[in-house]
C-alpha atoms as a PDB file:
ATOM      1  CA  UNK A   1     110.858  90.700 108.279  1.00  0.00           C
ATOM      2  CA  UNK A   2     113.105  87.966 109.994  1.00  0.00           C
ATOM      3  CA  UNK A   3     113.527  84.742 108.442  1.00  0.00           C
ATOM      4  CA  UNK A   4     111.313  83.372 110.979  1.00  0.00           C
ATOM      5  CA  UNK A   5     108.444  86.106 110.278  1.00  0.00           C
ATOM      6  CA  UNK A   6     108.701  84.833 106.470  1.00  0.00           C
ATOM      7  CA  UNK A   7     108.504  81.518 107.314  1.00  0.00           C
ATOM      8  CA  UNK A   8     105.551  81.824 109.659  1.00  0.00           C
ATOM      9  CA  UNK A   9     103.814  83.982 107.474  1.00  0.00           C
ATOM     10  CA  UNK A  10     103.965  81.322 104.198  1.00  0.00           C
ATOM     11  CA  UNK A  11     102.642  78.759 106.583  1.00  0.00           C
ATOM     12  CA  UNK A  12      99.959  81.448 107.890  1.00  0.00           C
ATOM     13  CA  UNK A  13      98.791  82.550 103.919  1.00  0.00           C
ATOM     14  CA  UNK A  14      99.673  79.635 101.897  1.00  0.00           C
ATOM     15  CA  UNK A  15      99.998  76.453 104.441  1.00  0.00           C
ATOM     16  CA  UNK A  16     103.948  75.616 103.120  1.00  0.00           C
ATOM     17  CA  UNK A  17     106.473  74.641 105.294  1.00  0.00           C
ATOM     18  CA  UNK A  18     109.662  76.303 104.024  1.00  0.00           C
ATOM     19  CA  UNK A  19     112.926  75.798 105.852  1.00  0.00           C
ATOM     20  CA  UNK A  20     115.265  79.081 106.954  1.00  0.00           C
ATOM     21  CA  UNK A  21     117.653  77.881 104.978  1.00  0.00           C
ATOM     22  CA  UNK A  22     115.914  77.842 101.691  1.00  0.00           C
ATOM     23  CA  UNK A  23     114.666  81.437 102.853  1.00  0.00           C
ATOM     24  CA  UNK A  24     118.054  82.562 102.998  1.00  0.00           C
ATOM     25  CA  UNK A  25     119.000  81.466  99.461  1.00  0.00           C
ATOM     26  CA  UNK A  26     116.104  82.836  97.914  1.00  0.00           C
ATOM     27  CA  UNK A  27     116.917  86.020  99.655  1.00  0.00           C
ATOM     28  CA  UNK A  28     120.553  85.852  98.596  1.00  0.00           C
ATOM     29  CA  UNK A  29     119.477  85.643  94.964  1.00  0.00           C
ATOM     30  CA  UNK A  30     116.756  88.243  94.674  1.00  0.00           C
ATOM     31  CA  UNK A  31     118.804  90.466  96.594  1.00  0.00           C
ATOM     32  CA  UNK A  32     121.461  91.488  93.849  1.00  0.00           C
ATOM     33  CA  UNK A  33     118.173  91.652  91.580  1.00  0.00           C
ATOM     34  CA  UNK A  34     116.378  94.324  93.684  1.00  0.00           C
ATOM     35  CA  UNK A  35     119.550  96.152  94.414  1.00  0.00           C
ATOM     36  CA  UNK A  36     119.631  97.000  89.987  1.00  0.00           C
ATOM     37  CA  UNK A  37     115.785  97.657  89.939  1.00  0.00           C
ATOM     38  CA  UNK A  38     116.603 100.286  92.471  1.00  0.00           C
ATOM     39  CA  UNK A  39     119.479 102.254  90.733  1.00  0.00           C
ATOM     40  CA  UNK A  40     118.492 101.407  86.811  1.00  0.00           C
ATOM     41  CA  UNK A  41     118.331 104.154  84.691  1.00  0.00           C
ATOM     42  CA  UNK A  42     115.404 106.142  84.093  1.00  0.00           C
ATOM     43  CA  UNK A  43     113.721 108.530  81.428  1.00  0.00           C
ATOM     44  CA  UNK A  44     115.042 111.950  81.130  1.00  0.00           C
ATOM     45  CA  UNK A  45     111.690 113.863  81.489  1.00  0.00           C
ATOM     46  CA  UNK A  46     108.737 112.894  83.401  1.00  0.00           C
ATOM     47  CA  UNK A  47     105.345 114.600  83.171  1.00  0.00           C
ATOM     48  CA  UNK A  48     104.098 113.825  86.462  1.00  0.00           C
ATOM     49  CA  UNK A  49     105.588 112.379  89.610  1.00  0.00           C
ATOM     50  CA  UNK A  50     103.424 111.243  92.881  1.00  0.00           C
ATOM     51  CA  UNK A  51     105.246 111.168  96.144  1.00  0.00           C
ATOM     52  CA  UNK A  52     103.731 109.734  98.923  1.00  0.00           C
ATOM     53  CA  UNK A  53     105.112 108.015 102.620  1.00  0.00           C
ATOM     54  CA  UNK A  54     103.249 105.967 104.923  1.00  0.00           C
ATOM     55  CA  UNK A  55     103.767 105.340 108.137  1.00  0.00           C
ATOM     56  CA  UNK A  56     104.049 101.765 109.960  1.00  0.00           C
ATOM     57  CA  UNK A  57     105.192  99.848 112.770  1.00  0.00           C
ATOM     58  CA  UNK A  58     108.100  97.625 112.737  1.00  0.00           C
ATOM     59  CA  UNK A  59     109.819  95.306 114.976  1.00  0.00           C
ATOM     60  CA  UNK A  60     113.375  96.123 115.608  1.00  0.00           C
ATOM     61  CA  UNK A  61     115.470  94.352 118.599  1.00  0.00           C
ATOM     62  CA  UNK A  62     112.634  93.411 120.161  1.00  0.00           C
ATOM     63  CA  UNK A  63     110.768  96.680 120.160  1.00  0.00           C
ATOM     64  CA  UNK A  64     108.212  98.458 117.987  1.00  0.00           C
ATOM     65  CA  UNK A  65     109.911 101.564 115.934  1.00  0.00           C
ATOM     66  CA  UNK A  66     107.746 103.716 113.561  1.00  0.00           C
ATOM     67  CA  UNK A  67     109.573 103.989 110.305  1.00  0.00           C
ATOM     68  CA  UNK A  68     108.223 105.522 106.811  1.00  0.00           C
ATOM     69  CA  UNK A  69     108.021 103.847 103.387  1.00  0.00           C
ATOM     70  CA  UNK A  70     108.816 106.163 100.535  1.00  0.00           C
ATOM     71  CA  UNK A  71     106.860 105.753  97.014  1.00  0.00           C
ATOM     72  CA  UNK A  72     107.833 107.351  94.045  1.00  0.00           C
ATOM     73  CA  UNK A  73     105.291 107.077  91.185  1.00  0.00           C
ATOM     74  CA  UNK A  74     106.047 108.912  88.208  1.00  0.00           C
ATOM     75  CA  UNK A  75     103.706 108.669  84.839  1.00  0.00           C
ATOM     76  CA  UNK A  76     106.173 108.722  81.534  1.00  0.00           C
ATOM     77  CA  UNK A  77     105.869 110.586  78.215  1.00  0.00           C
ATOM     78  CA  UNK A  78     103.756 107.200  76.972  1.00  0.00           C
ATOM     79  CA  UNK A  79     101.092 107.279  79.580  1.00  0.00           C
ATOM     80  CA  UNK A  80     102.264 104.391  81.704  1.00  0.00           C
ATOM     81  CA  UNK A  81     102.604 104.268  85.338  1.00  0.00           C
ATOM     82  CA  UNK A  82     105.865 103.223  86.620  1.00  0.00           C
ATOM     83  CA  UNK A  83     107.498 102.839  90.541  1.00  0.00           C
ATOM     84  CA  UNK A  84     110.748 104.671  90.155  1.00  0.00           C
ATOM     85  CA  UNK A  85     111.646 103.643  93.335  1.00  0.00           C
ATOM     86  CA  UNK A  86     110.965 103.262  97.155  1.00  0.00           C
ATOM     87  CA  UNK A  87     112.862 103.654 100.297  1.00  0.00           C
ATOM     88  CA  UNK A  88     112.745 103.569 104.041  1.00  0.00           C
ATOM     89  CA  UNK A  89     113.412 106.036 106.694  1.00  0.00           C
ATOM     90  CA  UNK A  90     112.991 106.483 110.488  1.00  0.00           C
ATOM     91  CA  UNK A  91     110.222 109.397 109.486  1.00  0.00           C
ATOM     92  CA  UNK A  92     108.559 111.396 106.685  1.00  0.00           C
ATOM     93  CA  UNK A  93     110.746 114.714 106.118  1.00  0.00           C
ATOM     94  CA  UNK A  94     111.294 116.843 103.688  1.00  0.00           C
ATOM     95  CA  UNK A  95     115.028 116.840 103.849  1.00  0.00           C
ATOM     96  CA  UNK A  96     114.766 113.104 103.120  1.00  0.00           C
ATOM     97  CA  UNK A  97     112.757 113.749 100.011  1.00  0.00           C
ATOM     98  CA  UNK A  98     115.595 116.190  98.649  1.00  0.00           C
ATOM     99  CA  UNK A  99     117.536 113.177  98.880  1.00  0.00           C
ATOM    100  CA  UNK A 100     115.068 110.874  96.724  1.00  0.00           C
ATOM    101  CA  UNK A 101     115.199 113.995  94.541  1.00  0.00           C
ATOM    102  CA  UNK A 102     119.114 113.866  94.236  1.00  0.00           C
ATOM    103  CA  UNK A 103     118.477 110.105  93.513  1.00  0.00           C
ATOM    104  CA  UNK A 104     116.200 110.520  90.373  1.00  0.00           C
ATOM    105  CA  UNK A 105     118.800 112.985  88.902  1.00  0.00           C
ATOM    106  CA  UNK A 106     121.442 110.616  89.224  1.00  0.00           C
ATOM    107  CA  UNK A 107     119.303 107.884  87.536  1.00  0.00           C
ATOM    108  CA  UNK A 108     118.814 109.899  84.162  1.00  0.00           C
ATOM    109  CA  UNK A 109     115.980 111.938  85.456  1.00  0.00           C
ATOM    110  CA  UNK A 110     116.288 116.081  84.118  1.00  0.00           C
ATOM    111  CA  UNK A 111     113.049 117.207  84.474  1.00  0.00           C
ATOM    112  CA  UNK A 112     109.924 116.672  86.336  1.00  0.00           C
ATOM    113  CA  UNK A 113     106.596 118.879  85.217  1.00  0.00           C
ATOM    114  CA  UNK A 114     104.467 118.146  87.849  1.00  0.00           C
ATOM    115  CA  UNK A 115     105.376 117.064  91.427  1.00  0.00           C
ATOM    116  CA  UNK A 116     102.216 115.970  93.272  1.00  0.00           C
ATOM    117  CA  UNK A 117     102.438 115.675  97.212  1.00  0.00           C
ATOM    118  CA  UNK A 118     100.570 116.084 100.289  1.00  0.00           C
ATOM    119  CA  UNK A 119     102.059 119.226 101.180  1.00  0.00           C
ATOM    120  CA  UNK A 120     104.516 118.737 104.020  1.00  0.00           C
ATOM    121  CA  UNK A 121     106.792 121.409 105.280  1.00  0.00           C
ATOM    122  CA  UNK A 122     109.328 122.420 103.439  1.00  0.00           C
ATOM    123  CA  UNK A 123     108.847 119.431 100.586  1.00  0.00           C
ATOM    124  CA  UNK A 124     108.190 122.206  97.593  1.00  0.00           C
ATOM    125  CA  UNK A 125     111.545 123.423  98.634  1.00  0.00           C
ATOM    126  CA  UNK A 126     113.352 120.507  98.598  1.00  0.00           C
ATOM    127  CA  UNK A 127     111.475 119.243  95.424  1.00  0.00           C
ATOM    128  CA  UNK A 128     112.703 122.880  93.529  1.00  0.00           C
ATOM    129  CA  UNK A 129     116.242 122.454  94.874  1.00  0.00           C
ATOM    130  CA  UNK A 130     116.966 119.755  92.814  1.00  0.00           C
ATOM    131  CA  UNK A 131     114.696 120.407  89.836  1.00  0.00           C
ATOM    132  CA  UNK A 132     114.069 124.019  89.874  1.00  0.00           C
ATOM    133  CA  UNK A 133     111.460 124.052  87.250  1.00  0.00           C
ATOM    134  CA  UNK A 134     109.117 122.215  88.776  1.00  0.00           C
ATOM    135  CA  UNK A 135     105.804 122.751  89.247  1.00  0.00           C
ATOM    136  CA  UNK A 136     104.255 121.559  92.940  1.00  0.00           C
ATOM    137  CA  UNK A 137     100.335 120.662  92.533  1.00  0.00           C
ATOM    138  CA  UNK A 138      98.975 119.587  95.825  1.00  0.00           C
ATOM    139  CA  UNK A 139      97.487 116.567  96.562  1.00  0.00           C
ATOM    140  CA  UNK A 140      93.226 116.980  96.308  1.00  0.00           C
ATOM    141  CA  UNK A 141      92.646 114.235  98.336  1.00  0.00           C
ATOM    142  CA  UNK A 142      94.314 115.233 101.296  1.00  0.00           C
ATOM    143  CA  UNK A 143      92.725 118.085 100.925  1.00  0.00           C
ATOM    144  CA  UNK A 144      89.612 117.188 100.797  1.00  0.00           C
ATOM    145  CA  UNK A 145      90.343 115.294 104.155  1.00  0.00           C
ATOM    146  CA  UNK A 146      91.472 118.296 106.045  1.00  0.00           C
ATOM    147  CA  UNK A 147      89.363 120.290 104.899  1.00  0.00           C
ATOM    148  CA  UNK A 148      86.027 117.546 106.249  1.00  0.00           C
ATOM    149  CA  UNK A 149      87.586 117.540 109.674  1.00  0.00           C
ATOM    150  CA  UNK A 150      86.555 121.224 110.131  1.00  0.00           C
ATOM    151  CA  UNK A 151      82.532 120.448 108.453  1.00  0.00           C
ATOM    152  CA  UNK A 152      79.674 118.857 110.327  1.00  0.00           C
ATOM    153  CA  UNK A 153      79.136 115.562 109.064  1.00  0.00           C
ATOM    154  CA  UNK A 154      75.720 116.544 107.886  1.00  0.00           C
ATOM    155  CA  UNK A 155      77.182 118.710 106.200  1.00  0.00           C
ATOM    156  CA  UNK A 156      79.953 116.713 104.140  1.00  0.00           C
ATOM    157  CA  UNK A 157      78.407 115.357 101.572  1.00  0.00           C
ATOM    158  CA  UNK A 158      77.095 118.166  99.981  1.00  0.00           C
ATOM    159  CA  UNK A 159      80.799 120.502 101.123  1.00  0.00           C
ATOM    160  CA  UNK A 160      82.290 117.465  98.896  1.00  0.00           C
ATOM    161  CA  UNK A 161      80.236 117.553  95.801  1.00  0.00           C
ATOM    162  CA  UNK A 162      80.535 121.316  95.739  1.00  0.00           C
ATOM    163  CA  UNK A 163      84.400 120.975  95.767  1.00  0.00           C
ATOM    164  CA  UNK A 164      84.411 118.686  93.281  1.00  0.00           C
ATOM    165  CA  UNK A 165      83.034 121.285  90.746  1.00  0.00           C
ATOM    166  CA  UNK A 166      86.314 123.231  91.587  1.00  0.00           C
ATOM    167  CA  UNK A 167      88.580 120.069  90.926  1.00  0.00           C
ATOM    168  CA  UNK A 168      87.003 118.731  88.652  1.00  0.00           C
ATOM    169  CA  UNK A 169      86.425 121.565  86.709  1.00  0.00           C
ATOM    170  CA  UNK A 170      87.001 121.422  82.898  1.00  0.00           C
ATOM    171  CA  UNK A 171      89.549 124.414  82.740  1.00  0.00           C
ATOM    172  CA  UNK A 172      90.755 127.419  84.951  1.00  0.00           C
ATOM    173  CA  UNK A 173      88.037 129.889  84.111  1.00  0.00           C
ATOM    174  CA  UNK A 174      84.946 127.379  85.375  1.00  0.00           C
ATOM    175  CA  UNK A 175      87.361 126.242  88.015  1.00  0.00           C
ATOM    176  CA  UNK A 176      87.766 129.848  89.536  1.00  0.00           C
ATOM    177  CA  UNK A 177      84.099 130.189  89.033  1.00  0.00           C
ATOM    178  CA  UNK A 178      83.430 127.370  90.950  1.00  0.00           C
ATOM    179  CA  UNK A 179      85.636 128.516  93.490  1.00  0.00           C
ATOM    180  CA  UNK A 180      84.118 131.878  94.391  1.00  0.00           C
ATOM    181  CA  UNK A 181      80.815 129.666  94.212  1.00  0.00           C
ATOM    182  CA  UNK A 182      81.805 127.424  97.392  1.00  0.00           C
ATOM    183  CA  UNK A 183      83.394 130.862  99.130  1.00  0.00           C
ATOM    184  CA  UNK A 184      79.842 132.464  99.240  1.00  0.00           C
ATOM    185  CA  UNK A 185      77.836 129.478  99.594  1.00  0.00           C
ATOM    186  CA  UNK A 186      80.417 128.121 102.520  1.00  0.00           C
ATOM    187  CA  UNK A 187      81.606 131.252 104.603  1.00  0.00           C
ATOM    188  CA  UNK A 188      80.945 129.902 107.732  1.00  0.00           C
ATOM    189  CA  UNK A 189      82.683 126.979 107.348  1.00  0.00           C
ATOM    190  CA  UNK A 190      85.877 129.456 107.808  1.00  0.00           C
ATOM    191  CA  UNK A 191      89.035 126.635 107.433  1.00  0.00           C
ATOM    192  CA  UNK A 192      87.647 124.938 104.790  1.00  0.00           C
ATOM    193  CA  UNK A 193      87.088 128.744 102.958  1.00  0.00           C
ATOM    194  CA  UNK A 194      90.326 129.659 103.657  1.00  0.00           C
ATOM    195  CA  UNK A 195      92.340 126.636 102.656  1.00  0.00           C
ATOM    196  CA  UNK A 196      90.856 126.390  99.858  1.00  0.00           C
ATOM    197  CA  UNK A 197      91.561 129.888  98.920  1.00  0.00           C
ATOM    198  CA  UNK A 198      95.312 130.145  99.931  1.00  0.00           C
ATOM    199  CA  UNK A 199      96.700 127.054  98.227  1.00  0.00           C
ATOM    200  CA  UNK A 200      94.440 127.342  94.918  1.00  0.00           C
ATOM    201  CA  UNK A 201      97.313 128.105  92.950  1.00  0.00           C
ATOM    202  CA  UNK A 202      98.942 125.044  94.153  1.00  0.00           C
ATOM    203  CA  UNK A 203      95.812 122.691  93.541  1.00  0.00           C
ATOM    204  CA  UNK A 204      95.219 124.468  89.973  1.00  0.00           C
ATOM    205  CA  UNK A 205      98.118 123.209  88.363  1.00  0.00           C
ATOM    206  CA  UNK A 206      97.434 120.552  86.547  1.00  0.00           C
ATOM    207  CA  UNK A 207      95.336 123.321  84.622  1.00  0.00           C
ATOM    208  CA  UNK A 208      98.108 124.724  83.055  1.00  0.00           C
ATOM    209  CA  UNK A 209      99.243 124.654  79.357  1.00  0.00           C
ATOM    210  CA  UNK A 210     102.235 123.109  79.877  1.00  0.00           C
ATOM    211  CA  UNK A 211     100.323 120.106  81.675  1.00  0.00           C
ATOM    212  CA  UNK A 212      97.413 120.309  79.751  1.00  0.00           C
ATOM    213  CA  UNK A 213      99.178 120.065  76.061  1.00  0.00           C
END
């Protein structure tokens, strides 16, 4: 946001009249702050870190560009969420994420036991490149989403609660059960089937010991 577009938007939300000028200090003195909340140290070992990117417009000499904000969410060995960082880039890519990878390593971070993402190309790679160990569990609600587009809406409701069984199964064994369940119940729904079936392994691993302990 310009100065102006800050300005405009206090008087918009709140109904303040705040001069550019006073915007600019402000900015010069949080500035510094942010810069150290981005590149402070962080834990060694994380049990679980989200990734995520979402896509916006922005106004950039005087036309709209689509750029991607970066989240990285990661849940420490107490419990507690905590944003280890964000960034922005002209797109979501998996190179770019290898990157944000590199960044967390130089930061403290030496190993990560769950990496939970929405599956784009190439980001398990990239994720493993940097921490090798790694385990990539795919994200359930995007999922979920794909897998409605290819279901009749009448149909949904009842696809949903039946996948839910799988996910939210209480360990591997009921989970695979559940599985083969939705298979013979849903074959003619052939993407959802199929999806389902291929990346299991990758949507079961939060399942595992290692996770589960």
């Amino acid at each position: 946001m310009s100065q102006r577009d800050i300005e405009d938007t206090l008087r918009e939300i709140y109904g303040s009249d705040i001069s550019q000028g006073l915007i600019s200090r402000i900015t010069d003195k949080i500035l510094p702050e942010v810069n150290e909340w981005q590149n402070r140290p962080l834990d060694s070992i994380y049990p679980v870190i989200f990734f995520d990117g979402i896509v916006f417009n922005s106004r950039k000499d005087n036309r709209i560009v689509t750029k991607c904000v970066y989240s990285v969410l990661g849940i420490n060995m107490e419990g507690q969420k905590e944003i280890l960082g964000t960034c922005i880039s002209e797109n979501e890519s998996a190179s770019f994420y290898a990157s944000i990878c590199s960044d967390l390593k130089n930061r403290g971070v030496t190993d990560i036991f769950v990496a939970c993402h929405d599956n784009l190309t190439g980001l398990c790679n990239a994720i493993n490149s940097i921490f090798p160990k790694t385990k990539n569990q795919l994200c359930i609600v995007h999922q979920i989403r794909n897998s409605c587009k290819f279901v009749p809406y009448k149909d949904r409701k009842e696809v949903c609660a039946d996948l839910k069984k799988i996910y939210g199964a209480v360990n591997l064994d009921d989970a695979e059960y559940a599985k083969e369940e939705f298979r013979e119940k849903w074959e003619k729904w052939t993407m959802p089937v199929r999806d389902w079936g291929l990346a299991y392994a990758q949507f079961s691993v939060y399942f595992e010991d290692r996770i589960a302990a």
